[in-house]
N, C-alpha and C. Protein backbone atom coordinates (compact mmCIF):
# COMPACT_ATOMS: atom_id res chain seq x y z
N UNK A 1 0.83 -1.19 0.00
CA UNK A 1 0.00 0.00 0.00
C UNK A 1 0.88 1.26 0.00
N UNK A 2 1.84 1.37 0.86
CA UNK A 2 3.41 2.50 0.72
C UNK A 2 3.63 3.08 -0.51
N UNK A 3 3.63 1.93 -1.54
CA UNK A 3 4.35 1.91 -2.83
C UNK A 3 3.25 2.59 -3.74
N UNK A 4 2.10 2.24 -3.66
CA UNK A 4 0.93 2.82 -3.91
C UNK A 4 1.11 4.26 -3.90
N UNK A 5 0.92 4.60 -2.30
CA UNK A 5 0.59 6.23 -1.75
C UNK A 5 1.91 6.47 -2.77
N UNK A 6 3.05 5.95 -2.50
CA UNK A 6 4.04 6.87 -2.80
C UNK A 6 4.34 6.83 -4.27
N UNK A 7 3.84 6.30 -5.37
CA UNK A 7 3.25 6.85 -6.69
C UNK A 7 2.46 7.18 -7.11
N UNK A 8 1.56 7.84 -6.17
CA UNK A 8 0.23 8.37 -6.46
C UNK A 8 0.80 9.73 -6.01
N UNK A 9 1.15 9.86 -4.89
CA UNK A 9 1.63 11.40 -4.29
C UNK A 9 2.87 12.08 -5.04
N UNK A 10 3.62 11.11 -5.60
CA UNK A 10 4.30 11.69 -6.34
C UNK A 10 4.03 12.13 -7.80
N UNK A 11 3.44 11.42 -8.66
CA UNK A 11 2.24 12.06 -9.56
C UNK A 11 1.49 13.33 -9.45
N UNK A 12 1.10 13.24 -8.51
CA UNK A 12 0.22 14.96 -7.58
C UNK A 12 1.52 15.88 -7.85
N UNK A 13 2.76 15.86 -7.06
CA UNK A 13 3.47 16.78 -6.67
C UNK A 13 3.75 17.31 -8.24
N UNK A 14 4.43 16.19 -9.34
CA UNK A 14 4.79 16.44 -10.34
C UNK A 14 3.78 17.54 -11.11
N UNK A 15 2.42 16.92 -11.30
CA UNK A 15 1.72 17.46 -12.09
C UNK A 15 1.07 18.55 -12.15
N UNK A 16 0.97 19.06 -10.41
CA UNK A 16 0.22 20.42 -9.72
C UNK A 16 1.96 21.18 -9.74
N UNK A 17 2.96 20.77 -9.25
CA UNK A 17 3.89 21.63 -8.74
C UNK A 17 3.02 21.94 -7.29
N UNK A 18 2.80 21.35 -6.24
CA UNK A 18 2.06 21.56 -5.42
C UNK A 18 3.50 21.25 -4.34
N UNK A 19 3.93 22.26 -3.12
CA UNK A 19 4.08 22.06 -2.05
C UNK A 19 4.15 20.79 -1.29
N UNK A 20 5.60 19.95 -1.30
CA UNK A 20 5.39 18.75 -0.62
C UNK A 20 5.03 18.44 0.90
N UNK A 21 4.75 20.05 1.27
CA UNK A 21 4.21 19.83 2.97
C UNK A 21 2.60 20.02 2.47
N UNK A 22 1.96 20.28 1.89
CA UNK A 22 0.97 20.53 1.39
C UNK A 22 -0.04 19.49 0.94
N UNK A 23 0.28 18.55 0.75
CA UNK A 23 -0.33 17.11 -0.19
C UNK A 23 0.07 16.06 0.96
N UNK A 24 -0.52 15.67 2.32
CA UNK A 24 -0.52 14.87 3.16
C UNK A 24 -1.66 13.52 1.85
N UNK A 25 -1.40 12.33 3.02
CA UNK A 25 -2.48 11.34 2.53
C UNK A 25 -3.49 11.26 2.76
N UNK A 26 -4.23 12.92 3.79
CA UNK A 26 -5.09 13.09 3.91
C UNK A 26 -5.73 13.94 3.32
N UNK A 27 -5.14 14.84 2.51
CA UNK A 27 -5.58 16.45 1.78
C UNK A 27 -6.86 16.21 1.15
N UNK A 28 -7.59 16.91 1.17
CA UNK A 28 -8.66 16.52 0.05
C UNK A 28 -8.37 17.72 -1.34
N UNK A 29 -7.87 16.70 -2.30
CA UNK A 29 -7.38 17.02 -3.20
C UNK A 29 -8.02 18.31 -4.40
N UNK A 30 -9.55 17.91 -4.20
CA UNK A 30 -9.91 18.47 -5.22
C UNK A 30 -10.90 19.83 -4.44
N UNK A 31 -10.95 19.73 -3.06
CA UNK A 31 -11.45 20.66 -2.09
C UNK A 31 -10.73 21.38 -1.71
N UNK A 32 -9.12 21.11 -2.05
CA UNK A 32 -8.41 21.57 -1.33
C UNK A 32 -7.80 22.74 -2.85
N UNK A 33 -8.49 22.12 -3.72
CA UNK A 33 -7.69 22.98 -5.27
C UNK A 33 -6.26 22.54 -5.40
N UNK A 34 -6.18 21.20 -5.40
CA UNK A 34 -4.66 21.06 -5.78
C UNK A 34 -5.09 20.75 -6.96
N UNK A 35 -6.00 19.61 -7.83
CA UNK A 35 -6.82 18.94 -8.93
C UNK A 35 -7.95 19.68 -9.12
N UNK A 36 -8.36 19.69 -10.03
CA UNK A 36 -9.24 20.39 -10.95
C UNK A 36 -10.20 19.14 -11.94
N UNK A 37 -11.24 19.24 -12.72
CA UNK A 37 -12.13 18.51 -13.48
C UNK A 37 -10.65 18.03 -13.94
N UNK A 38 -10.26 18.93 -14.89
CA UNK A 38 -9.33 18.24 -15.94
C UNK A 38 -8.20 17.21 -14.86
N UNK A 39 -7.99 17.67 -14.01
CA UNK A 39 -6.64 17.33 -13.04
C UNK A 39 -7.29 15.67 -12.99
N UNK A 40 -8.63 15.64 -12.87
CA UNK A 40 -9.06 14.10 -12.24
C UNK A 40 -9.08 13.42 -13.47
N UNK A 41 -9.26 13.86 -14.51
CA UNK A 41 -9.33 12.90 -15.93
C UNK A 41 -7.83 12.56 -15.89
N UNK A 42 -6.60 13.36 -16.04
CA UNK A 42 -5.62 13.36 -16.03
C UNK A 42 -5.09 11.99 -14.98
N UNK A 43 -5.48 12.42 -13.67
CA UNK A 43 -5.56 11.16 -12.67
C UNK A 43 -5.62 10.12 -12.89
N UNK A 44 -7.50 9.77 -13.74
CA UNK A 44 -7.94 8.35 -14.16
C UNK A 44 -6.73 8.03 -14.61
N UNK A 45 -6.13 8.35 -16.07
CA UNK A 45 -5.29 8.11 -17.23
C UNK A 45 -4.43 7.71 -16.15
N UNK A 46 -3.46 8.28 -15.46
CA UNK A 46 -2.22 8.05 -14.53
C UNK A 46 -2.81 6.33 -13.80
N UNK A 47 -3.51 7.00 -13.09
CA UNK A 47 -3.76 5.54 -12.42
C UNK A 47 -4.33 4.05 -13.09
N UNK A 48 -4.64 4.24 -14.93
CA UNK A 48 -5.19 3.10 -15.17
C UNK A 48 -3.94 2.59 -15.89
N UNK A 49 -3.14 3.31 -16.53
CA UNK A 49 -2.14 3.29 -17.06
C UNK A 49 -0.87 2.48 -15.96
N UNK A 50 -0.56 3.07 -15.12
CA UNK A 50 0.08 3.06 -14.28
C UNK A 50 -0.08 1.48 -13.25
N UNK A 51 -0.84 1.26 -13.13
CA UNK A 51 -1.33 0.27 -12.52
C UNK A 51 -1.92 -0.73 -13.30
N UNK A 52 -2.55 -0.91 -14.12
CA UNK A 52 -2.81 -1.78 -15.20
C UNK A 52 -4.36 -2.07 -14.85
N UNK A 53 -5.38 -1.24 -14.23
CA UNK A 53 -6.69 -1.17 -13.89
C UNK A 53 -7.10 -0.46 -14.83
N UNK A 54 -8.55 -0.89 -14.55
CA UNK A 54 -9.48 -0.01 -15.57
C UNK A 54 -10.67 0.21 -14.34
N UNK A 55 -10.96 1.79 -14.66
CA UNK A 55 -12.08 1.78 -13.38
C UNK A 55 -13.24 2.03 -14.07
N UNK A 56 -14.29 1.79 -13.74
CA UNK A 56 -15.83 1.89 -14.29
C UNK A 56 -16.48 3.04 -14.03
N UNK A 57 -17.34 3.54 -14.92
CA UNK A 57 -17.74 4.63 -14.34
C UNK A 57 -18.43 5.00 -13.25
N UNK A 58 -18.57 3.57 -12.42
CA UNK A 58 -19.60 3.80 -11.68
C UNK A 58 -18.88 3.81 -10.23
N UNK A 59 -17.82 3.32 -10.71
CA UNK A 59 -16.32 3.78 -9.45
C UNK A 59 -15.75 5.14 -9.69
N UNK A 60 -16.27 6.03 -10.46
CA UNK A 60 -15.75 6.81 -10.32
C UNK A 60 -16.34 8.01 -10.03
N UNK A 61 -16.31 7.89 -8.62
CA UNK A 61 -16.72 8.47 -7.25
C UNK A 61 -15.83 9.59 -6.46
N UNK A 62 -16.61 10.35 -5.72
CA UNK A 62 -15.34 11.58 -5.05
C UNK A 62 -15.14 10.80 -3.96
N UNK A 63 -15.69 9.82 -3.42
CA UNK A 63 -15.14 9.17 -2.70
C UNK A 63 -14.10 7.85 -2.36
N UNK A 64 -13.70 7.50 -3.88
CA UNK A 64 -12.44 6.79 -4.03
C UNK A 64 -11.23 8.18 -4.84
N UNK A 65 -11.69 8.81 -4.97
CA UNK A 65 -10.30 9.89 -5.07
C UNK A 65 -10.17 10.99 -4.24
N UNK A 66 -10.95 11.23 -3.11
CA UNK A 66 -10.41 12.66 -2.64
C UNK A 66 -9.65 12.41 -1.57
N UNK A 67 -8.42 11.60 -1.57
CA UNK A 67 -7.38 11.98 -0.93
C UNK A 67 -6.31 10.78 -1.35
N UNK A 68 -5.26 10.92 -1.08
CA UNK A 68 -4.30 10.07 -1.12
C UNK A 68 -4.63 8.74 -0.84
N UNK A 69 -5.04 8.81 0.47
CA UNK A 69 -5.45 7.78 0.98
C UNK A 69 -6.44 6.78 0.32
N UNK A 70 -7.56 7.72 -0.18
CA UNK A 70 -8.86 7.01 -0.41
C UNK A 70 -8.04 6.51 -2.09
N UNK A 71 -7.37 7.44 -3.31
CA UNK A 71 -7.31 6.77 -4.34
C UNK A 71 -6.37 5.52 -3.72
N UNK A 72 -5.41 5.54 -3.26
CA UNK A 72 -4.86 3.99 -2.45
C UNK A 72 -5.67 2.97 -2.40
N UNK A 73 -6.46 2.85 -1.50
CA UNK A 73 -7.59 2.49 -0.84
C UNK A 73 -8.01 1.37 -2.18
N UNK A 74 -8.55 2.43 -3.10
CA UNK A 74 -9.27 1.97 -4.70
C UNK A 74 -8.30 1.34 -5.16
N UNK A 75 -7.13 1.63 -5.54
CA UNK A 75 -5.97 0.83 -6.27
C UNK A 75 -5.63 -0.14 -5.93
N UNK A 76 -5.56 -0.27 -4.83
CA UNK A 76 -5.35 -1.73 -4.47
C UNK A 76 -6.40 -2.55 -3.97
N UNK A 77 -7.45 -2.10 -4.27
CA UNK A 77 -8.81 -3.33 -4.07
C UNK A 77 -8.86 -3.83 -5.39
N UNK A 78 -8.26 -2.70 -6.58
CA UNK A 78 -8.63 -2.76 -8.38
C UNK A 78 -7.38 -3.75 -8.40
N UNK A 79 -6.49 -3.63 -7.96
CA UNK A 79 -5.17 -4.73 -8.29
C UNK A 79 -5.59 -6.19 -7.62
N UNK A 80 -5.86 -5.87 -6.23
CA UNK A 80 -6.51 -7.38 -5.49
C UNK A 80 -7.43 -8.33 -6.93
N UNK A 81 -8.37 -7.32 -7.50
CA UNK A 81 -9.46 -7.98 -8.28
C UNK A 81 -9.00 -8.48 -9.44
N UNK A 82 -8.38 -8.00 -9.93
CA UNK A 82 -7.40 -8.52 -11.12
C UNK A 82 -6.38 -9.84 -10.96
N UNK A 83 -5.84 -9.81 -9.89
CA UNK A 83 -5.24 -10.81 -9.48
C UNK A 83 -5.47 -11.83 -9.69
């Protein structure tokens, strides 16, 4: 799950230029204005790509992405299922 947060958060930092005290695994990302509409499409792409998941639209919820934590959370239940 480490390895997770810590290519997901690093993705964020890259792509916002966002403050690395700023982007905890708790931030709420898109409340917080680090991500934007476009920022979360951008996201999907990163994380389906990246991970080798495909998420459905019906997972794609503010509540499996608004924070570090929670896209984690999703990624590795989407990797468990694939398995």
């Amino acid at each position: 799950m480490e390895e997770i947060k810590s290519k997901i958060r690093q993705y964020i930092l890259e792509s916002t230029y966002a403050s690395p005290d700023s982007v905890k695994d708790d931030s709420l990302i898109f409340m917080e204005g680090i991500f934007d509409s476009m920022g979360f499409l951008l996201l999907i792409n990163f994380i389906e790509e990246g991970f080798g998941i495909k998420a459905k639209d019906s997972e794609l919820l503010e509540d499996n992405f608004e924070s570090i934590d929670a896209i984690s959370k999703f990624v590795a239940g989407k990797v468990l299922q694939a398995a």
